[in-house]
C-alpha atoms as a PDB file:
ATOM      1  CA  UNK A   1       0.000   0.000   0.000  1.00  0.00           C
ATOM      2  CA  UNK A   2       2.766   2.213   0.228  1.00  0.00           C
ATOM      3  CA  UNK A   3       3.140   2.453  -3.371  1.00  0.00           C
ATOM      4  CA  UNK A   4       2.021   5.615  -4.767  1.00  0.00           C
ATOM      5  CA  UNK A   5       1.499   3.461  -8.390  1.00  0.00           C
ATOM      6  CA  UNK A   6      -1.021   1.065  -6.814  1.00  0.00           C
ATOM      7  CA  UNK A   7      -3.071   3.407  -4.743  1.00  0.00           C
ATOM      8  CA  UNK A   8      -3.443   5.909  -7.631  1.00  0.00           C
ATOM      9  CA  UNK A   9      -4.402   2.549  -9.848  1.00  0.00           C
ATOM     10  CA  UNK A  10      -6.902   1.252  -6.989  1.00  0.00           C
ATOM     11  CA  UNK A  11      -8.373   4.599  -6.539  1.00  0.00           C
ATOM     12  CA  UNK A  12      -9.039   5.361 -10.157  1.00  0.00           C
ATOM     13  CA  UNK A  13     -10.860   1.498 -10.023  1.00  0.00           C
ATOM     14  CA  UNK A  14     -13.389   2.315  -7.316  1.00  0.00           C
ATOM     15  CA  UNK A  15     -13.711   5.907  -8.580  1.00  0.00           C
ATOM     16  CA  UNK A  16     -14.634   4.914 -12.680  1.00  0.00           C
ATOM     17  CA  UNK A  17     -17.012   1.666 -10.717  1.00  0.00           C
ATOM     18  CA  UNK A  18     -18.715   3.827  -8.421  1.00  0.00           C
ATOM     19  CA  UNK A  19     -21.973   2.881  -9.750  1.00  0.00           C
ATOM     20  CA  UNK A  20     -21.931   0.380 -11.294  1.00  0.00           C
ATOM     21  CA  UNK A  21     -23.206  -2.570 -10.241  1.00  0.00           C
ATOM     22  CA  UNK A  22     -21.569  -5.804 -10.657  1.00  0.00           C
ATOM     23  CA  UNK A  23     -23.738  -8.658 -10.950  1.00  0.00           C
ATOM     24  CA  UNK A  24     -21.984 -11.225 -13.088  1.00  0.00           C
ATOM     25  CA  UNK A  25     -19.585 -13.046 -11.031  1.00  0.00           C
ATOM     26  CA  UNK A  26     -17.838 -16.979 -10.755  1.00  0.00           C
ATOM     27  CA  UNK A  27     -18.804 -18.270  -7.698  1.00  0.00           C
ATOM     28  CA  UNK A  28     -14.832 -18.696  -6.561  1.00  0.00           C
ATOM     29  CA  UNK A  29     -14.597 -15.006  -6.418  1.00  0.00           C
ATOM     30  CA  UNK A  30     -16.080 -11.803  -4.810  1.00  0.00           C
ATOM     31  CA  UNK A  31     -19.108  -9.798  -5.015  1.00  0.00           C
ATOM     32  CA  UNK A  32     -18.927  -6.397  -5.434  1.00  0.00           C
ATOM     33  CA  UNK A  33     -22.109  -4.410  -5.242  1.00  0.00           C
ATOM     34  CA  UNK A  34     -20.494  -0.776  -5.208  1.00  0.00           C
ATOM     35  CA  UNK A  35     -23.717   1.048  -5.187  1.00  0.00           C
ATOM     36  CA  UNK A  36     -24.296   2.120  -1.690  1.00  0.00           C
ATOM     37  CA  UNK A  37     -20.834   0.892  -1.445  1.00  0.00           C
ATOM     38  CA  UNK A  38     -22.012  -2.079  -0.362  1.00  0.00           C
ATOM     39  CA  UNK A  39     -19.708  -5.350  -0.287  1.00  0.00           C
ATOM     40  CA  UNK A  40     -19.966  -8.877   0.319  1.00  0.00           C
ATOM     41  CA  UNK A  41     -16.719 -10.624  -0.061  1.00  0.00           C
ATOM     42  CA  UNK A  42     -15.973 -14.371   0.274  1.00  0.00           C
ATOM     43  CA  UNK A  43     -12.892 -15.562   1.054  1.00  0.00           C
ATOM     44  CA  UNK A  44     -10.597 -12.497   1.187  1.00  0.00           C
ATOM     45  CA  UNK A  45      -9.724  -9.898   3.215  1.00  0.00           C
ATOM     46  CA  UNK A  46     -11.688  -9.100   6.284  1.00  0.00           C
ATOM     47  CA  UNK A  47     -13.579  -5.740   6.550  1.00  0.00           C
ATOM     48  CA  UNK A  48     -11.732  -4.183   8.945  1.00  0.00           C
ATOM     49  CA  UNK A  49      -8.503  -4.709   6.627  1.00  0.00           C
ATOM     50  CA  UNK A  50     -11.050  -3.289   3.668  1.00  0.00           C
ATOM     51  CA  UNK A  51     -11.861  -0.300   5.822  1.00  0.00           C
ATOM     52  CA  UNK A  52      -7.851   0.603   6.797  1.00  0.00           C
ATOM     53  CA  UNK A  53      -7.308   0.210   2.875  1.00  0.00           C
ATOM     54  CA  UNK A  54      -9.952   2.525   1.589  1.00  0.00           C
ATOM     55  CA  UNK A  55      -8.998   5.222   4.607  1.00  0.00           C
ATOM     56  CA  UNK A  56      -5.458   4.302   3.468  1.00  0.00           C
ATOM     57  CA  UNK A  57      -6.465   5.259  -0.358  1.00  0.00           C
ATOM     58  CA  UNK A  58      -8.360   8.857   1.093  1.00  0.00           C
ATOM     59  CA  UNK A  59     -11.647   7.191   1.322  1.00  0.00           C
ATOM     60  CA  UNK A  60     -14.407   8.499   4.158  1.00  0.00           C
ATOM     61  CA  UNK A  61     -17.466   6.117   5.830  1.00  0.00           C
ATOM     62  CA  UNK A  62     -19.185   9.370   6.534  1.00  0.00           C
ATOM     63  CA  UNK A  63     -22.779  11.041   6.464  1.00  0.00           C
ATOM     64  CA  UNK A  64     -22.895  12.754   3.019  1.00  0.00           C
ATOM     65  CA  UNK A  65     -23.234  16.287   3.175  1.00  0.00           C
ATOM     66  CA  UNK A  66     -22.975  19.682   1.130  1.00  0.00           C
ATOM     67  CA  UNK A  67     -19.319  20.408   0.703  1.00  0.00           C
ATOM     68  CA  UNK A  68     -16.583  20.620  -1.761  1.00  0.00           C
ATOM     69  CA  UNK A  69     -16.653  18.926  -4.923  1.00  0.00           C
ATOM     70  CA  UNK A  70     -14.483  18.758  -8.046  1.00  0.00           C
ATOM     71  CA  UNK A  71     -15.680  21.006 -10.644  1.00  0.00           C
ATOM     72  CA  UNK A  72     -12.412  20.107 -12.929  1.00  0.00           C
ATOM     73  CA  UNK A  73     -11.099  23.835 -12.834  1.00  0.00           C
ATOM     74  CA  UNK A  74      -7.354  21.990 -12.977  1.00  0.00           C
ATOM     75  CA  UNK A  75      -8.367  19.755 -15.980  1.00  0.00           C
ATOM     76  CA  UNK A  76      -6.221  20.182 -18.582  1.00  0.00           C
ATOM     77  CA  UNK A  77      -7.760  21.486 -21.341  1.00  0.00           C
ATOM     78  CA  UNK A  78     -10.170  24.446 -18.447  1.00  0.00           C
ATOM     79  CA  UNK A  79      -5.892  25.487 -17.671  1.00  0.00           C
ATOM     80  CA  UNK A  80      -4.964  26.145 -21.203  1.00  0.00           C
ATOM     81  CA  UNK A  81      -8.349  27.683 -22.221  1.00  0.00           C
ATOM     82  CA  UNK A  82      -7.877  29.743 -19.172  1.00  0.00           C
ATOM     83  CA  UNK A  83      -4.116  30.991 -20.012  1.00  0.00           C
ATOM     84  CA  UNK A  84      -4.846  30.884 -24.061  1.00  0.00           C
ATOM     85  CA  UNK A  85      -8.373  32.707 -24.374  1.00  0.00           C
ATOM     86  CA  UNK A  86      -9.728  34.155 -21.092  1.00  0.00           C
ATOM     87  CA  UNK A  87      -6.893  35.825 -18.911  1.00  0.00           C
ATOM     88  CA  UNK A  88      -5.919  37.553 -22.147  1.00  0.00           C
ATOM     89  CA  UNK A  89      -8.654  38.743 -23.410  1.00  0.00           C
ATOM     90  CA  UNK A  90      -9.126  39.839 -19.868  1.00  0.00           C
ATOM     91  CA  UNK A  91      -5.904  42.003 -19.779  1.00  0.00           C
ATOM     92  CA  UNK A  92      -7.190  43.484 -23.242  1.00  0.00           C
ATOM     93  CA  UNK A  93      -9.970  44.956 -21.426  1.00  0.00           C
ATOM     94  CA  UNK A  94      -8.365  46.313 -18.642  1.00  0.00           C
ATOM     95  CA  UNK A  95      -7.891  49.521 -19.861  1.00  0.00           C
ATOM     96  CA  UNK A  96     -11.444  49.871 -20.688  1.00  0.00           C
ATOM     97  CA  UNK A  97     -12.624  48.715 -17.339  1.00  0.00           C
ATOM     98  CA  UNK A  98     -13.916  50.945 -14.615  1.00  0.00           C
ATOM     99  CA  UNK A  99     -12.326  51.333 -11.005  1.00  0.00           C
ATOM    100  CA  UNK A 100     -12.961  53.148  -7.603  1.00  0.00           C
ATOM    101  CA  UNK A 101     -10.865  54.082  -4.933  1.00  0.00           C
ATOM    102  CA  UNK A 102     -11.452  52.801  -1.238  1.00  0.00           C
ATOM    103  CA  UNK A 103     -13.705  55.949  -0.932  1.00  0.00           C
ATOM    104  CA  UNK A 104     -16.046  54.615  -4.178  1.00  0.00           C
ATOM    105  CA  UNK A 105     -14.557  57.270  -5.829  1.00  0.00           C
ATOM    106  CA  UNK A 106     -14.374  56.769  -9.853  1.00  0.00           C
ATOM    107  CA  UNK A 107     -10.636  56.527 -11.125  1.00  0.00           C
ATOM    108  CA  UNK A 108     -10.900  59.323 -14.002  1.00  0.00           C
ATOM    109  CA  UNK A 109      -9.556  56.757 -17.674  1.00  0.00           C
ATOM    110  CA  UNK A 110      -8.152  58.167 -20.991  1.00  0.00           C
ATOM    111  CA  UNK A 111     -10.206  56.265 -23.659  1.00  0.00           C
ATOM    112  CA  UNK A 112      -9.961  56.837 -27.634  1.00  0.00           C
ATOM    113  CA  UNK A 113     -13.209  58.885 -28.859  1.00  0.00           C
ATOM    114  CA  UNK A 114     -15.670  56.204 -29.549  1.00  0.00           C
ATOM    115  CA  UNK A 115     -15.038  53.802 -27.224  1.00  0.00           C
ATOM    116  CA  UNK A 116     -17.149  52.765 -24.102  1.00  0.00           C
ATOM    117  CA  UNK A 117     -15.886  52.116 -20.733  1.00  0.00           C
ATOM    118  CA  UNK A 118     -16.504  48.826 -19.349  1.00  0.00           C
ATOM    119  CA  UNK A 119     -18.218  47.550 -15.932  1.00  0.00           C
ATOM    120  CA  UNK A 120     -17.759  44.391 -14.740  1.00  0.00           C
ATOM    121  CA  UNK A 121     -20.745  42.844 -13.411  1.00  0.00           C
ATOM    122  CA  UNK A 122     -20.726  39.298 -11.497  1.00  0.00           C
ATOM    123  CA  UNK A 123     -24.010  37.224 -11.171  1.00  0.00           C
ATOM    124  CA  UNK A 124     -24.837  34.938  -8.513  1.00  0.00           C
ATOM    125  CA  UNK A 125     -27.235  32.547  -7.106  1.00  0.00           C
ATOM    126  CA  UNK A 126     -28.223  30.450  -4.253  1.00  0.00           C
ATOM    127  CA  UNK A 127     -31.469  29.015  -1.985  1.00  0.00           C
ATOM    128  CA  UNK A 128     -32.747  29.232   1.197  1.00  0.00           C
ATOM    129  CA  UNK A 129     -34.545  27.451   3.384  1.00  0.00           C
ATOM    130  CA  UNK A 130     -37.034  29.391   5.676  1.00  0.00           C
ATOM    131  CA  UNK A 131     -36.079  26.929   8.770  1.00  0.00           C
ATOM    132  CA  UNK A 132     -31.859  27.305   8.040  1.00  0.00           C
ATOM    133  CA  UNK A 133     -30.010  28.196  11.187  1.00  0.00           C
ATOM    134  CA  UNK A 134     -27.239  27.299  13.415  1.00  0.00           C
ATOM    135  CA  UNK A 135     -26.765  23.163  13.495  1.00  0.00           C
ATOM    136  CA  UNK A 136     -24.362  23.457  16.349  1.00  0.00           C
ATOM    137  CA  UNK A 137     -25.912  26.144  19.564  1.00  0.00           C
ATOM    138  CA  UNK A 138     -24.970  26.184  23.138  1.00  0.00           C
ATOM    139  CA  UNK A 139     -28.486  24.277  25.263  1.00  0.00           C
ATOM    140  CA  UNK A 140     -29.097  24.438  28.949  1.00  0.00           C
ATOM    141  CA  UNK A 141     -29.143  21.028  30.545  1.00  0.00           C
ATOM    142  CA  UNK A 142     -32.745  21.298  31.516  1.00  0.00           C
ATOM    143  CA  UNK A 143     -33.587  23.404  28.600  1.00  0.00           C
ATOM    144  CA  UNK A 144     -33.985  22.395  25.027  1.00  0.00           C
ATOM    145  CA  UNK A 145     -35.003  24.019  22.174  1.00  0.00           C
ATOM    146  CA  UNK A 146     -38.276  23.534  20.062  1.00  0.00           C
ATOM    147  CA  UNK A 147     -37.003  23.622  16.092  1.00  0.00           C
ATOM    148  CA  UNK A 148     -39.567  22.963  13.295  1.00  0.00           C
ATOM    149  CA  UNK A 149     -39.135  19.543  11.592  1.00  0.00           C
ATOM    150  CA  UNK A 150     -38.428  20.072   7.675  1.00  0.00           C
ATOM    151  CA  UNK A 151     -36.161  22.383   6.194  1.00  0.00           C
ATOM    152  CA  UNK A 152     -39.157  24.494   5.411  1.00  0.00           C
ATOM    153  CA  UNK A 153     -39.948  26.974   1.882  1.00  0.00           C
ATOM    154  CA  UNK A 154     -37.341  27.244   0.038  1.00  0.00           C
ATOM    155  CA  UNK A 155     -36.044  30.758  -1.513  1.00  0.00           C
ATOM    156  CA  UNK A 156     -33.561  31.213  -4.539  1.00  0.00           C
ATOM    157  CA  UNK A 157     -32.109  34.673  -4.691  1.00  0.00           C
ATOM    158  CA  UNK A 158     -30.741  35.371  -7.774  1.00  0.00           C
ATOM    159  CA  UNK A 159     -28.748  38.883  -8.169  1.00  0.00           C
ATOM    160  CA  UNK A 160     -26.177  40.813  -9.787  1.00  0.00           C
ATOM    161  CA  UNK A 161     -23.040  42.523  -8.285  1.00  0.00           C
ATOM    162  CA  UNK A 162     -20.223  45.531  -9.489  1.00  0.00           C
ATOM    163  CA  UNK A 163     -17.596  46.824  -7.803  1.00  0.00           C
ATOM    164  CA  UNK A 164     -19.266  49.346  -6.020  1.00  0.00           C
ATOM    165  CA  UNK A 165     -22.205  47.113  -4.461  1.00  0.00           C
ATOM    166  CA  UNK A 166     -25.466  45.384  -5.994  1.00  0.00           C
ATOM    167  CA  UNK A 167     -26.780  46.311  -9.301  1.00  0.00           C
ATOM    168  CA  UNK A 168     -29.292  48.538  -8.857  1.00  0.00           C
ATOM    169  CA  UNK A 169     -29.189  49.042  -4.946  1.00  0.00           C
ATOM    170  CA  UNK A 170     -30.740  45.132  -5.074  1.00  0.00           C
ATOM    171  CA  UNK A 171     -33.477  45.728  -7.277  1.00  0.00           C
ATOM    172  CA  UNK A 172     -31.998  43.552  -9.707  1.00  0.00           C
ATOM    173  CA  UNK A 173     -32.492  40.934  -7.208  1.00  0.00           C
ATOM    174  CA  UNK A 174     -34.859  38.065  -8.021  1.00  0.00           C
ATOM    175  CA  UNK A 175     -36.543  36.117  -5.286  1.00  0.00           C
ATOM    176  CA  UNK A 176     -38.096  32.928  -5.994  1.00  0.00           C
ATOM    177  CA  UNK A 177     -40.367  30.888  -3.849  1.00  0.00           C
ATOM    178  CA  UNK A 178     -39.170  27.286  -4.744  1.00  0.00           C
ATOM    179  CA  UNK A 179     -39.947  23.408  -4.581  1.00  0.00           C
ATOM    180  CA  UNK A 180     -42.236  20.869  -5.723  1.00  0.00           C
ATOM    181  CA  UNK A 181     -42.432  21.790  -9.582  1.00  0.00           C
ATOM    182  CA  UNK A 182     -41.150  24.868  -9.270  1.00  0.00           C
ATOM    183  CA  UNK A 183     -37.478  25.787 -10.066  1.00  0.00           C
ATOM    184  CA  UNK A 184     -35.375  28.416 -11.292  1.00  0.00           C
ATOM    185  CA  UNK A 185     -34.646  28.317 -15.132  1.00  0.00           C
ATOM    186  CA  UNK A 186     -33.064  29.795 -18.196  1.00  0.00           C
ATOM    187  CA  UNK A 187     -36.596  31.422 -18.549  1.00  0.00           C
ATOM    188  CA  UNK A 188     -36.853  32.978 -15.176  1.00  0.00           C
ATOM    189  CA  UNK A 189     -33.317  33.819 -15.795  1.00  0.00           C
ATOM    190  CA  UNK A 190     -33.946  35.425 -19.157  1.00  0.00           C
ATOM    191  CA  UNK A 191     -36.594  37.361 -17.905  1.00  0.00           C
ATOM    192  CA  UNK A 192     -34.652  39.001 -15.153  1.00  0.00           C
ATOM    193  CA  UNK A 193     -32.053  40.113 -17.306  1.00  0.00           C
ATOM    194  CA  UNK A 194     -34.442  42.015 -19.604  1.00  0.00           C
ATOM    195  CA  UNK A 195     -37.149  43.173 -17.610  1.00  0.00           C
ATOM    196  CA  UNK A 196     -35.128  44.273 -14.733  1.00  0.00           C
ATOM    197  CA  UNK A 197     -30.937  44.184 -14.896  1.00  0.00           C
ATOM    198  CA  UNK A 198     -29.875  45.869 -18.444  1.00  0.00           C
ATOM    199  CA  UNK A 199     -32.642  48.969 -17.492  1.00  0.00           C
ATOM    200  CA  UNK A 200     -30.722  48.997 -13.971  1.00  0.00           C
ATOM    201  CA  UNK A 201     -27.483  49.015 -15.590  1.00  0.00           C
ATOM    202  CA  UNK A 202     -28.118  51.147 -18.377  1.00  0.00           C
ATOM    203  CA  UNK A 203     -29.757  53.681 -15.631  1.00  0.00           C
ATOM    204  CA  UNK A 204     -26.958  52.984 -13.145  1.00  0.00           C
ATOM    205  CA  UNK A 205     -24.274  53.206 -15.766  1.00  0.00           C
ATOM    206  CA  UNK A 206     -25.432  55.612 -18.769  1.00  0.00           C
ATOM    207  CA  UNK A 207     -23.075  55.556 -21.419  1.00  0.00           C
ATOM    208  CA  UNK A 208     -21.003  52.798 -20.561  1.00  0.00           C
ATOM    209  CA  UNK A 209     -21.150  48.457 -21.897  1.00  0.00           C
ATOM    210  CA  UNK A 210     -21.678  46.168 -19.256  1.00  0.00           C
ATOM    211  CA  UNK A 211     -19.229  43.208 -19.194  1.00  0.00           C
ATOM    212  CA  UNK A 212     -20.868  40.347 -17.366  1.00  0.00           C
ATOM    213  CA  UNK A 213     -19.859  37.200 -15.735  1.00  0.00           C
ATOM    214  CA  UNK A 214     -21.975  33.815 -15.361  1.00  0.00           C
ATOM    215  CA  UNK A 215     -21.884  30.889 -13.580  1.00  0.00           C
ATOM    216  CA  UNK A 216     -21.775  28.164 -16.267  1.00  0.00           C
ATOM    217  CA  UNK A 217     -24.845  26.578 -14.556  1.00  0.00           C
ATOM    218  CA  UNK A 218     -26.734  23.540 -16.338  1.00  0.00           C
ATOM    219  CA  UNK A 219     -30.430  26.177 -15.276  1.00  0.00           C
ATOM    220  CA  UNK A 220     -28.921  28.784 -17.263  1.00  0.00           C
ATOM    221  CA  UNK A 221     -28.674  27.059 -20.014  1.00  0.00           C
ATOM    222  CA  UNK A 222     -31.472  27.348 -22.856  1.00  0.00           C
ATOM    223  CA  UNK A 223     -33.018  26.136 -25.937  1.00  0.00           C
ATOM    224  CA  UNK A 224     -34.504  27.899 -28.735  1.00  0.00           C
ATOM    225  CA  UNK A 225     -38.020  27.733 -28.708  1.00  0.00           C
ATOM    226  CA  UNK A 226     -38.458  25.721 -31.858  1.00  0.00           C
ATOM    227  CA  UNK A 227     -35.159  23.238 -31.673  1.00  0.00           C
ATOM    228  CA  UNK A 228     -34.946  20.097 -32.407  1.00  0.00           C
ATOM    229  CA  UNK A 229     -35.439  18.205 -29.388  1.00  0.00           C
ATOM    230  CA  UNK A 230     -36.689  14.305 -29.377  1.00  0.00           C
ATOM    231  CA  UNK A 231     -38.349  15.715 -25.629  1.00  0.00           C
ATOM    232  CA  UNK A 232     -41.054  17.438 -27.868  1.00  0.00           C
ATOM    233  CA  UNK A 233     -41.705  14.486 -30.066  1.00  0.00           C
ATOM    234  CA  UNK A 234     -44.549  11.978 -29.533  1.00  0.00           C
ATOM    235  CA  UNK A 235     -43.302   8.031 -30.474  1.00  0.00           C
ATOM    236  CA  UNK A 236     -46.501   7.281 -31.332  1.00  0.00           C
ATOM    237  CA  UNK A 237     -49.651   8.767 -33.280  1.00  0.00           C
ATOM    238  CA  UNK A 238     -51.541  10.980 -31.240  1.00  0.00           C
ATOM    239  CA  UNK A 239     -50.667  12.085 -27.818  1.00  0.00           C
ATOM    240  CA  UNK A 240     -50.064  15.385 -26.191  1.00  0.00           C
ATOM    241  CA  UNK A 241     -49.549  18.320 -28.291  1.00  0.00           C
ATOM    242  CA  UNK A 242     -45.973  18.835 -28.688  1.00  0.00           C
ATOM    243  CA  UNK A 243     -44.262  22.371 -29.405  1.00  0.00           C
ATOM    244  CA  UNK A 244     -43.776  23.261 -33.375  1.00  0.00           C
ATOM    245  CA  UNK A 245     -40.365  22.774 -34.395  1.00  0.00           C
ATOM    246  CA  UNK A 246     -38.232  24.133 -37.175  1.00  0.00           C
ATOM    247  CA  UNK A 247     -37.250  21.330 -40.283  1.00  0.00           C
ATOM    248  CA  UNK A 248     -34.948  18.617 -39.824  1.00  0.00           C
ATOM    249  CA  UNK A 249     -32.550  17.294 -42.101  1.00  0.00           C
ATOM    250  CA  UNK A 250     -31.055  14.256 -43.206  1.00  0.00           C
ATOM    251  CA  UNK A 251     -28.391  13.001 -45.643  1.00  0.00           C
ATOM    252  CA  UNK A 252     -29.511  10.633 -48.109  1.00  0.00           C
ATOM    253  CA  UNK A 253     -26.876   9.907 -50.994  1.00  0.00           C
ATOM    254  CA  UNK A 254     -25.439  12.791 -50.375  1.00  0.00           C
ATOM    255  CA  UNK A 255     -28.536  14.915 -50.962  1.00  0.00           C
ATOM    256  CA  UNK A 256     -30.194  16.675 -47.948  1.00  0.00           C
ATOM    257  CA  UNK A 257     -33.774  15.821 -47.451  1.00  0.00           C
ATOM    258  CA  UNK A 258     -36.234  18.051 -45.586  1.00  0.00           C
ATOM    259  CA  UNK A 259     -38.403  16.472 -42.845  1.00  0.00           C
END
């Protein structure tokens, strides 16, 4: 075990397996059921060596909570987009961009005739729970608090942010009252950017382009209403209504047919 080689190998075994579930197996050897991590082995190690090698290997038996995951900003192919493309055309737009002093004070800029300053504008996101507090609170020995069961209505706050504060003074912000069937989406999102941030920031910042930053977020992103989408299909005659679509394509001896 105290080769780096066969941890990395054993590691990258359990971690492409998680969850898959194995089955298939001769009778002479092991079952592995790895969903739920779950293992029945016959005639091998005992678990309490299989626990010291997982914790060994940087494996946790623990209560799964919110916390840090890998979102593959090292990958890489994110490192050389990230030195190539962004932080470049980053430092091109520097000179454009618009600064304060520690007093919110605007840093006077020398720009060419014609061109715009720029203000960079972050967005961000994330949801509440109306029953959220402190896990962890100092309780008298005879005394013990009364907390609602539940997690109770969720919020998701959606808002925008500059250098000098919110967008807006906040009223950019978006408050939704989530769960059950509803969610945020790229249409809620959508909507808040033209009904409510580019008047803010056009009113907050006249004269100027807004530069702004988004979460690659799976909600954010969004289909045109009439794409091609086997979702809005029926497989069989009748059904529900689906939503019109524009015209397919497909090559037939090297001739495109319409469908």
């Amino acid at each position: 075990m105290d080769s780096a080689g066969l941890a990395q190998a054993i590691t990258n075994y359990w971690t492409t397996t998680y969850h898959i579930e194995i089955s298939t197996h001769q009778p002479h050897l092991p079952m592995l059921s790895i969903a739920g991590i779950h293992r029945r082995i016959k005639n091998a190690l005992s678990s309490r060596s299989a626990r010291a090698w997982l914790a060994r290997l940087g494996w946790n038996w623990k209560e799964v909570r919110k916390g840090i995951y890998k979102d593959g900003h090292e990958r890489d192919d994110v490192k050389q987009y990230r030195d190539t493309v962004f932080l470049p055309q980053m430092a091109a737009w520097k000179s454009r961009m618009m600064e304060w002093d520690e007093n919110l004070q605007l840093i006077p800029q020398a720009l060419e005739n014609g061109v715009k300053p720029l203000v960079f504008v972050t967005h961000d996101e994330s949801t509440f729970n109306s029953n959220d507090g402190h896990r962890k609170i100092w309780v008298h020995s005879d005394r013990a608090p009364i907390r609602k069961k539940g997690r109770g209505q969720g919020l998701h706050v959606s808002d925008y942010l500059t250098a000098i504060g919110r967008l807006g003074g906040g009223e950019a912000a978006e408050i939704l009252k989530c769960g059950g069937d509803i969610w945020w989406t790229g249409e809620l999102m959508l909507k808040q950017l033209i009904e409510k941030v580019l008047p803010l920031f056009e009113k907050s910042f006249p004269g100027c382009q807004g530069l702004f930053a988004l979460d690659n977020a799976k909600n954010h992103q969004k289909y045109a209403l009439n794409a091609l989408q086997s979702d809005n299909m029926n497989l069989t005659p009748g059904g529900k209504n689906t939503l019109p679509m524009r015209d397919g394509w497909f090559t037939k001896s090297d001739d495109p047919t319409i469908i």
